[in-house]
PDB file of N, CA and C in Angstrom:
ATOM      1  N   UNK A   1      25.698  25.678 -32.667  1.00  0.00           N
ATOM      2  CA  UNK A   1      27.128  25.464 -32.694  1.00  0.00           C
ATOM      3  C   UNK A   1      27.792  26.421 -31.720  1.00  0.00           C
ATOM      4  N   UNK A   2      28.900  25.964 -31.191  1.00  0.00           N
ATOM      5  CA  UNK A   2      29.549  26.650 -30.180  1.00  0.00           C
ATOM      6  C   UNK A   2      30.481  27.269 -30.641  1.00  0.00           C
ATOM      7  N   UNK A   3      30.898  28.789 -30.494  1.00  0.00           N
ATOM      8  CA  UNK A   3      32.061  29.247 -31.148  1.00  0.00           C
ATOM      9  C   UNK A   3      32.920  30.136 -30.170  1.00  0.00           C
ATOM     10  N   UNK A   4      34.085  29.182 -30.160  1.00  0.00           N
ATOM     11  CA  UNK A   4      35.598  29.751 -29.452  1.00  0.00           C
ATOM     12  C   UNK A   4      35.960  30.679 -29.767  1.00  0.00           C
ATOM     13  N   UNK A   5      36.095  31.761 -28.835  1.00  0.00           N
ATOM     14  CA  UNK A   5      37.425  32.809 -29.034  1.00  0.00           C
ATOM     15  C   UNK A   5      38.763  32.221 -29.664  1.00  0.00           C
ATOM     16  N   UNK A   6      39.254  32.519 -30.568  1.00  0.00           N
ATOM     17  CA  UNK A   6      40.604  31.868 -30.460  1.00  0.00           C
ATOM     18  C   UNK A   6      41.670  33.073 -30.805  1.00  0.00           C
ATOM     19  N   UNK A   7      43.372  32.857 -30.516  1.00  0.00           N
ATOM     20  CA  UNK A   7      43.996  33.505 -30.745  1.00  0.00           C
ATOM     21  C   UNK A   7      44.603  33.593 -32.002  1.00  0.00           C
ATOM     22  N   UNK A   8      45.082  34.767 -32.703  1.00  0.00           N
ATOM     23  CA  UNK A   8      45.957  34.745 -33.994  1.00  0.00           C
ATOM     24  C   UNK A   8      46.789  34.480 -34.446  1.00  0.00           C
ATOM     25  N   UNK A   9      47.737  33.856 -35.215  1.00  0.00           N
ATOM     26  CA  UNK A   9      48.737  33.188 -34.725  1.00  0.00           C
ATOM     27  C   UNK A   9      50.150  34.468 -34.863  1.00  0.00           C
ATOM     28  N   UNK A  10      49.331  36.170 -35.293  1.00  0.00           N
ATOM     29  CA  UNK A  10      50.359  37.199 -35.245  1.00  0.00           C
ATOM     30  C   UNK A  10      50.483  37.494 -33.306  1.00  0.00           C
ATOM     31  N   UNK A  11      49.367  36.588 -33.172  1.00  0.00           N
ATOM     32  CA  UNK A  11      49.472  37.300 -31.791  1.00  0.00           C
ATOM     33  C   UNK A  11      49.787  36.689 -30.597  1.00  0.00           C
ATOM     34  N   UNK A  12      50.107  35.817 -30.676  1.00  0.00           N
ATOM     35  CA  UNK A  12      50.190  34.598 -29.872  1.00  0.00           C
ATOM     36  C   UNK A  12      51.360  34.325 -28.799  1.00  0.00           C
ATOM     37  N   UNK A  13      51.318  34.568 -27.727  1.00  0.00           N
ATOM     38  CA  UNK A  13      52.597  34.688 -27.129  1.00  0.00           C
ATOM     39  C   UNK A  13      52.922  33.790 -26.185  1.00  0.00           C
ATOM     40  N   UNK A  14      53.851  33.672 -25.530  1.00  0.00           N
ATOM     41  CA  UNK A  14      54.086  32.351 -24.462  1.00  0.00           C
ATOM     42  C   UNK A  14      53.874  31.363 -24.876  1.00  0.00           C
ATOM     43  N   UNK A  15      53.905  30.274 -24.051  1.00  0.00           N
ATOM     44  CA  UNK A  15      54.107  29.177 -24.709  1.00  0.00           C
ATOM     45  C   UNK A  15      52.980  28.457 -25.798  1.00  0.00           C
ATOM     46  N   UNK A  16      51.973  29.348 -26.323  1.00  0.00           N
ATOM     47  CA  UNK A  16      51.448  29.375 -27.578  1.00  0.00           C
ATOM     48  C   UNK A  16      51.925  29.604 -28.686  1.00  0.00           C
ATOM     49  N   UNK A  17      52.343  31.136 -28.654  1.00  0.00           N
ATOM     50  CA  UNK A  17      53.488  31.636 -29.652  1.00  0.00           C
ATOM     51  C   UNK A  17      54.418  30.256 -29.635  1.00  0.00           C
ATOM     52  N   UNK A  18      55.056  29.902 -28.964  1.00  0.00           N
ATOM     53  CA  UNK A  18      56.072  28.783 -28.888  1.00  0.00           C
ATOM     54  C   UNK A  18      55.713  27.556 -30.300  1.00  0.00           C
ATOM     55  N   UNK A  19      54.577  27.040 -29.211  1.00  0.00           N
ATOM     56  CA  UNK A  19      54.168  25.915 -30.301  1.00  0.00           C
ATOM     57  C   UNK A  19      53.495  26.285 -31.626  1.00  0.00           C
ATOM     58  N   UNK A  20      52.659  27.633 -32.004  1.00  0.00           N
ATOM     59  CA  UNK A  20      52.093  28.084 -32.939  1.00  0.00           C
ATOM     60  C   UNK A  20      53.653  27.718 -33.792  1.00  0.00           C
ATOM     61  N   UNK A  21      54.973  28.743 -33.226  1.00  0.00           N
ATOM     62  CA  UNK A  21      56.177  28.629 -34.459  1.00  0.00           C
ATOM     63  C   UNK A  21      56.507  27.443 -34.579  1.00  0.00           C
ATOM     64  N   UNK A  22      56.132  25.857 -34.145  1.00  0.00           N
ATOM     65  CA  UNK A  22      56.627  24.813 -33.942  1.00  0.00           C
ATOM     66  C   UNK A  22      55.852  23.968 -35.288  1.00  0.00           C
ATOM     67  N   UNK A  23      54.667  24.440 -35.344  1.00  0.00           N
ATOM     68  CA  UNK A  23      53.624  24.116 -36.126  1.00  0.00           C
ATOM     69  C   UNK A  23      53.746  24.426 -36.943  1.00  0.00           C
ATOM     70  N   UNK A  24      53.831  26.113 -37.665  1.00  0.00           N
ATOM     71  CA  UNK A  24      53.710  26.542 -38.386  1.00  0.00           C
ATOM     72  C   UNK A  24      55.226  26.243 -39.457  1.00  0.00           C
ATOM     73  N   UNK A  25      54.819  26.268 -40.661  1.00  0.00           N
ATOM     74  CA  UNK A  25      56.350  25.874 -41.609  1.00  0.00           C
ATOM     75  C   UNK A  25      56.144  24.126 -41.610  1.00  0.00           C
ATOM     76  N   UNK A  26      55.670  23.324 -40.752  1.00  0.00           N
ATOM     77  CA  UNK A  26      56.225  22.388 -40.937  1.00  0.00           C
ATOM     78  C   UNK A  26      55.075  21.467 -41.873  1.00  0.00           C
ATOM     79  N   UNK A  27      55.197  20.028 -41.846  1.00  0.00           N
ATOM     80  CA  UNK A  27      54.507  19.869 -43.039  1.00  0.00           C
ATOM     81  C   UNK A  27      53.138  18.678 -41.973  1.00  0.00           C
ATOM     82  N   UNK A  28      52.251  18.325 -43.337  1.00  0.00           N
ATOM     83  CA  UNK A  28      51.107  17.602 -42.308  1.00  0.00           C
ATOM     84  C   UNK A  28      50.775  17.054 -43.643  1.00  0.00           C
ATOM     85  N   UNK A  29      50.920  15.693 -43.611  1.00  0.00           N
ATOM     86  CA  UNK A  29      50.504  14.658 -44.781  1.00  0.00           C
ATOM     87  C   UNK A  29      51.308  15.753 -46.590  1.00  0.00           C
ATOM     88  N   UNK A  30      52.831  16.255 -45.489  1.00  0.00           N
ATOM     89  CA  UNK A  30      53.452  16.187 -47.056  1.00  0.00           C
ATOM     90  C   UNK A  30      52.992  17.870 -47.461  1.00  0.00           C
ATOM     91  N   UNK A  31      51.903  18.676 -47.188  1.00  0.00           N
ATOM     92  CA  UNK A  31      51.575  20.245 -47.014  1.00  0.00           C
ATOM     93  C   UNK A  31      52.338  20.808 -46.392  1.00  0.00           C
ATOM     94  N   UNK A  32      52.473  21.571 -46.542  1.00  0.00           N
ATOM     95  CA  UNK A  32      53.437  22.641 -45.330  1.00  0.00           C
ATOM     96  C   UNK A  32      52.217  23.786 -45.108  1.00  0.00           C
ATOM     97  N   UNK A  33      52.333  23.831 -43.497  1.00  0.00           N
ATOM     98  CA  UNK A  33      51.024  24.532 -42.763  1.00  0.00           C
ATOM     99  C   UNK A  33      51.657  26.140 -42.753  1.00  0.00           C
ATOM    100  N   UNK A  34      50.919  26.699 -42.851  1.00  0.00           N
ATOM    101  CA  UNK A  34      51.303  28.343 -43.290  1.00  0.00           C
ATOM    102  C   UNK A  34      50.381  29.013 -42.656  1.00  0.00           C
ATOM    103  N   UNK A  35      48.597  28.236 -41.909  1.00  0.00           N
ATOM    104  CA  UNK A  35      48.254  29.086 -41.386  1.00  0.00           C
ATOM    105  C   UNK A  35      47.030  27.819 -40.778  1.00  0.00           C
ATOM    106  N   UNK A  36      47.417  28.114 -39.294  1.00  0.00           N
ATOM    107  CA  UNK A  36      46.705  27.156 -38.093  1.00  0.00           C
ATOM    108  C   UNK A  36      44.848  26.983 -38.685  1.00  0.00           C
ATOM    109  N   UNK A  37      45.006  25.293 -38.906  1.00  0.00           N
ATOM    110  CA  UNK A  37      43.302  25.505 -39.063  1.00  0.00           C
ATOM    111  C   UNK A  37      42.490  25.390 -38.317  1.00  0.00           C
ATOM    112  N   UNK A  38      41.310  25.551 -38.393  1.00  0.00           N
ATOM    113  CA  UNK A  38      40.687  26.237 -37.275  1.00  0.00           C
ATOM    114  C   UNK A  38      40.143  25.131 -36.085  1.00  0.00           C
ATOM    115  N   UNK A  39      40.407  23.802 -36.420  1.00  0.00           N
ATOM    116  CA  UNK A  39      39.839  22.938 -35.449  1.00  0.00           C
ATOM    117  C   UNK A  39      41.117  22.875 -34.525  1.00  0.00           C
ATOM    118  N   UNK A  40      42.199  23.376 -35.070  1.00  0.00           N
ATOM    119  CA  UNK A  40      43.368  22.788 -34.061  1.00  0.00           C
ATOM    120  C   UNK A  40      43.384  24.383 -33.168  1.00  0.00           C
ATOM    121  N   UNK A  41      43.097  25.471 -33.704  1.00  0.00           N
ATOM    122  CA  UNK A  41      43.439  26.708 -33.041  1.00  0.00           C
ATOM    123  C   UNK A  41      41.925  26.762 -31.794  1.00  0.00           C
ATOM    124  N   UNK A  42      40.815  25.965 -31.869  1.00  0.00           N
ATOM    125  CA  UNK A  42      40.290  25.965 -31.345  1.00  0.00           C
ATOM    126  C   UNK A  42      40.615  25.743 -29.833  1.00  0.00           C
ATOM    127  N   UNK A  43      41.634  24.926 -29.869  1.00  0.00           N
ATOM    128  CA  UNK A  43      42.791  24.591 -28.457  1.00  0.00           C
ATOM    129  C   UNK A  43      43.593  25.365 -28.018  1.00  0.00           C
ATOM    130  N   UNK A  44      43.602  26.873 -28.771  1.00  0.00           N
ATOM    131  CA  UNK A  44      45.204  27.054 -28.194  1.00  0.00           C
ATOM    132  C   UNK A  44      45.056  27.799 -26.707  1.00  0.00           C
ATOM    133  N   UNK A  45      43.779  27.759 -25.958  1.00  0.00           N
ATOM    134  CA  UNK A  45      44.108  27.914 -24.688  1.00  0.00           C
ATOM    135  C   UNK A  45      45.151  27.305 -23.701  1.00  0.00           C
ATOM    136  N   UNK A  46      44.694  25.684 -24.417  1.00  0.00           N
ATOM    137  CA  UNK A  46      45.468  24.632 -23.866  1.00  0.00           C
ATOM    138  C   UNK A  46      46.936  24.141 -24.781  1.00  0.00           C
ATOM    139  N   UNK A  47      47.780  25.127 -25.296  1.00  0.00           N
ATOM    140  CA  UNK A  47      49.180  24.810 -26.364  1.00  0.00           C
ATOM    141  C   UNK A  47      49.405  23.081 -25.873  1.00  0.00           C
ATOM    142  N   UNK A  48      49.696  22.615 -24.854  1.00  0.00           N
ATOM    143  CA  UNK A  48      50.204  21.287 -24.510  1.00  0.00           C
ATOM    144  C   UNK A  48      49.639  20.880 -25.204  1.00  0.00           C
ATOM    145  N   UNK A  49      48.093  20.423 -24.754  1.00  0.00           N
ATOM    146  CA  UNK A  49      46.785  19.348 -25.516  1.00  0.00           C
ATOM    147  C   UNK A  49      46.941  19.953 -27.273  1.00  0.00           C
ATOM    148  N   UNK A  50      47.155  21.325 -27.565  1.00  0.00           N
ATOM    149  CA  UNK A  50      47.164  21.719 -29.011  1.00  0.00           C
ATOM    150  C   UNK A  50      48.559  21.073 -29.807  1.00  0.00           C
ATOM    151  N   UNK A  51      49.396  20.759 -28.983  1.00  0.00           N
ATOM    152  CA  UNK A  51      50.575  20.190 -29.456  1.00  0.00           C
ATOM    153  C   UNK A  51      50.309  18.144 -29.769  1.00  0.00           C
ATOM    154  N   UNK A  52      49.898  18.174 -28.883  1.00  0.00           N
ATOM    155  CA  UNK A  52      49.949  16.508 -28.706  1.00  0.00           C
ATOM    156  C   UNK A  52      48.347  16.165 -29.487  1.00  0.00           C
ATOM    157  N   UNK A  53      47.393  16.929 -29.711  1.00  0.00           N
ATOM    158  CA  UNK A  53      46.473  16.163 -30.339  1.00  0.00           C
ATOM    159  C   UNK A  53      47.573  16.589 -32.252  1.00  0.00           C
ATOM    160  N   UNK A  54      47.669  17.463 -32.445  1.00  0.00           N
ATOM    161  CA  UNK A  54      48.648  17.832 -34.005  1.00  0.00           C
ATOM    162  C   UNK A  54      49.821  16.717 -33.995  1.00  0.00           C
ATOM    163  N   UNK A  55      50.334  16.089 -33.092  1.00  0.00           N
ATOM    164  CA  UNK A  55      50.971  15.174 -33.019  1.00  0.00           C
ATOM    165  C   UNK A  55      50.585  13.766 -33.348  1.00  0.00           C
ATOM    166  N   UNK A  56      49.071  13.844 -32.919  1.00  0.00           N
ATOM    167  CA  UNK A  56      48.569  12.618 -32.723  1.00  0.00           C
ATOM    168  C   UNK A  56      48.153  12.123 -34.668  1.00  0.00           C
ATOM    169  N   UNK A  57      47.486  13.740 -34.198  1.00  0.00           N
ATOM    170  CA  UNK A  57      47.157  13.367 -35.701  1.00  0.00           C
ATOM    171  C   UNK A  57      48.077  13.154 -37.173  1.00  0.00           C
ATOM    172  N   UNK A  58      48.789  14.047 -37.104  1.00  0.00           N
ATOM    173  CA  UNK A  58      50.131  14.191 -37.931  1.00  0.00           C
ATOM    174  C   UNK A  58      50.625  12.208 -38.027  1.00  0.00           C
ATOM    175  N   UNK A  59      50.904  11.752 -36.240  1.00  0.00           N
ATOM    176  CA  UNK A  59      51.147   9.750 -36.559  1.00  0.00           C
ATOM    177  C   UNK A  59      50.193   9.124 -37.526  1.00  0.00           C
ATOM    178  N   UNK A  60      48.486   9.446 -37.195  1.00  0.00           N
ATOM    179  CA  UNK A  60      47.856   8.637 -37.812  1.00  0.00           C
ATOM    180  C   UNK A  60      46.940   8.985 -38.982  1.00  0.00           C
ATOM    181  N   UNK A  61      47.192   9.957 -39.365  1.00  0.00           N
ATOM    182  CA  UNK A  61      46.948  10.587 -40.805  1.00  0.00           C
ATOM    183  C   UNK A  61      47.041  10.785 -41.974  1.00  0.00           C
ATOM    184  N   UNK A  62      46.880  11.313 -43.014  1.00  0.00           N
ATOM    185  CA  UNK A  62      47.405  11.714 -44.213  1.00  0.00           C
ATOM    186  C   UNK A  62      48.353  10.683 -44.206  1.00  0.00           C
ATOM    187  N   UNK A  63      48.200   9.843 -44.352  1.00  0.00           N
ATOM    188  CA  UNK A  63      49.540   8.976 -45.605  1.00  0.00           C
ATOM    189  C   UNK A  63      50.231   8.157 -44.431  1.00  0.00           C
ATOM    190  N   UNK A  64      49.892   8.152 -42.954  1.00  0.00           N
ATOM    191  CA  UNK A  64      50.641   7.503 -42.440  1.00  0.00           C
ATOM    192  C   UNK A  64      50.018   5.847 -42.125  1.00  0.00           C
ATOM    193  N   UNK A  65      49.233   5.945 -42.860  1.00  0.00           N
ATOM    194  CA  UNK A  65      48.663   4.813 -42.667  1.00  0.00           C
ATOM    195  C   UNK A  65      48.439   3.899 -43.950  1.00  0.00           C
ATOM    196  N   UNK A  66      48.462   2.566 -44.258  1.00  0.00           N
ATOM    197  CA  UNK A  66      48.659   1.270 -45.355  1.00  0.00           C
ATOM    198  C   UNK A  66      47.799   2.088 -46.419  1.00  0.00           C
ATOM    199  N   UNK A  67      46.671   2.827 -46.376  1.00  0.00           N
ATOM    200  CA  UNK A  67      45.226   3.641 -46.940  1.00  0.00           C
ATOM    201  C   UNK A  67      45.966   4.318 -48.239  1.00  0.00           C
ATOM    202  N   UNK A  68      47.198   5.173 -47.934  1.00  0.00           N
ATOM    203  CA  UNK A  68      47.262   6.472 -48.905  1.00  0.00           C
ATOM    204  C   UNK A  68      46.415   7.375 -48.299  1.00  0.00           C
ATOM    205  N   UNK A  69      47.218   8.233 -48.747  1.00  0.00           N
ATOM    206  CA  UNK A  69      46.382   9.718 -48.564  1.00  0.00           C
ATOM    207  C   UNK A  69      45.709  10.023 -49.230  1.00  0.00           C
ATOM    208  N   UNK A  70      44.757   9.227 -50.874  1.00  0.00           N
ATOM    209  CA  UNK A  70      43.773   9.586 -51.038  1.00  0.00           C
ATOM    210  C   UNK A  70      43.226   8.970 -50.486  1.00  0.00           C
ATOM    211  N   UNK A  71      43.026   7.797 -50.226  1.00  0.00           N
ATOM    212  CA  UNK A  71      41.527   7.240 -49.797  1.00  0.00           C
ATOM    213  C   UNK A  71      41.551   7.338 -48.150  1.00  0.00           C
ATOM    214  N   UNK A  72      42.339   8.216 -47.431  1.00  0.00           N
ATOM    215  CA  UNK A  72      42.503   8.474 -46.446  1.00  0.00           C
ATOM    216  C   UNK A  72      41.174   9.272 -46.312  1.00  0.00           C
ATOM    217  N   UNK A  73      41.926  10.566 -46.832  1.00  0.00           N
ATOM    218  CA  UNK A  73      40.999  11.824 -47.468  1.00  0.00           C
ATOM    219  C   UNK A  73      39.518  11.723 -47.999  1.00  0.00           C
ATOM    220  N   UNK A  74      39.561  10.449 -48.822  1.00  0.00           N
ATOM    221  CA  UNK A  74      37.922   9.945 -49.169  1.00  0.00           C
ATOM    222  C   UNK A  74      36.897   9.645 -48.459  1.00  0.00           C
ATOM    223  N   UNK A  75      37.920   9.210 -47.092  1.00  0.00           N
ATOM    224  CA  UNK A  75      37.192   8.432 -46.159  1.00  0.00           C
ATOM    225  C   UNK A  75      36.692   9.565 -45.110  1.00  0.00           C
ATOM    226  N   UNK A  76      37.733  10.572 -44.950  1.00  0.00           N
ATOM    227  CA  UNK A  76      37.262  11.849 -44.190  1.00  0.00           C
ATOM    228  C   UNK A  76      36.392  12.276 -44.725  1.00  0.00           C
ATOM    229  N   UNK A  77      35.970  12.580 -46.208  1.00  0.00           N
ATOM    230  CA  UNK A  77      35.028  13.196 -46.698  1.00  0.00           C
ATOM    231  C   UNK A  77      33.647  13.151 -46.341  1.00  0.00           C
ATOM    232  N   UNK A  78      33.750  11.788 -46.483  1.00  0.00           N
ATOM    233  CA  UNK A  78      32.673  10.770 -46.474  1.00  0.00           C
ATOM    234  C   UNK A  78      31.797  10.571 -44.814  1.00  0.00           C
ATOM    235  N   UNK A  79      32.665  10.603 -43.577  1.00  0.00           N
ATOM    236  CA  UNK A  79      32.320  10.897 -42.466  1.00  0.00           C
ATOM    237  C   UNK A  79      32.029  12.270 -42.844  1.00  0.00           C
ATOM    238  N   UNK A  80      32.670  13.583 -42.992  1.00  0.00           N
ATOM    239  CA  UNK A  80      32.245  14.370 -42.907  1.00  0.00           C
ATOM    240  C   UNK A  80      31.186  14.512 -43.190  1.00  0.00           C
ATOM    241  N   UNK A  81      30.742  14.395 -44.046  1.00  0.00           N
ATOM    242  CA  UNK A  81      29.177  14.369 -45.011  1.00  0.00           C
ATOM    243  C   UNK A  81      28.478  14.216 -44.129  1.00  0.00           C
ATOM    244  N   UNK A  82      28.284  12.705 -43.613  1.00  0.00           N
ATOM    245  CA  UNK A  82      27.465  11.914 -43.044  1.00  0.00           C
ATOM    246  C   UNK A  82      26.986  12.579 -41.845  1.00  0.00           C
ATOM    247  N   UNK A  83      28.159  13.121 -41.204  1.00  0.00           N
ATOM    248  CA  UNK A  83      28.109  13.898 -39.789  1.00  0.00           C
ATOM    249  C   UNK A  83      27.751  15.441 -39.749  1.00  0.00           C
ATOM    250  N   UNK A  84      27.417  15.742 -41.308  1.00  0.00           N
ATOM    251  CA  UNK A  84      27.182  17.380 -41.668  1.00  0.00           C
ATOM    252  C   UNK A  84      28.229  18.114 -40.730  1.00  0.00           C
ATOM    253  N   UNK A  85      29.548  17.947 -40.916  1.00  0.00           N
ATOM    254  CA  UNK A  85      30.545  18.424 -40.459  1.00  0.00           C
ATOM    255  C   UNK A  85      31.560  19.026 -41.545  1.00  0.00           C
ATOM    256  N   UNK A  86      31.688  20.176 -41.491  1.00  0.00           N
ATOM    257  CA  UNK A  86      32.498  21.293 -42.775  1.00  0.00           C
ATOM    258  C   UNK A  86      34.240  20.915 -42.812  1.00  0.00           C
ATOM    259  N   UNK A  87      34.609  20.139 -42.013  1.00  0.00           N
ATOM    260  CA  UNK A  87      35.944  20.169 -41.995  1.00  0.00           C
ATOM    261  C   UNK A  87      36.037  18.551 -42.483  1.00  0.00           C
TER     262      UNK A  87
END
């Protein structure tokens, strides 16, 4: 497995800091995010691409889709498993 440096989100400045405060507080399938998880902070070299994939996902996620957000969630599980993937 490959593992990124990533930044903190106490530490984060320019237009990271920017989008980190843009992110942070707001909500994601109805949660309110309080602390960047780690597949999205894996980006924050790139804040743009870290903004627009949290975007992307935020449209087609958690609850935004006919599914519900449980069997949304069931269905993530379930890939996850399959793919021995922790997230």
């Amino acid at each position: 497995m490959t593992w990124v440096k990533t930044i903190d989100e106490t530490e984060a400045t320019g237009r990271l800091g920017e989008v980190y405060a843009k992110l942070l507080g707001s909500t994601l399938g109805g949660r309110r995010i309080s602390k960047m998880p780690s597949i999205m902070k894996c980006m924050d070299l790139r804040p743009d691409a870290l903004l627009s994939v949290w975007q992307l996902n935020s449209a087609v996620t958690f609850g935004a889709s006919t599914l519900g957000r449980t069997r949304e969630e069931m269905i993530a599980t379930a890939v996850s498993a399959v793919n021995h993937c922790h997230y």
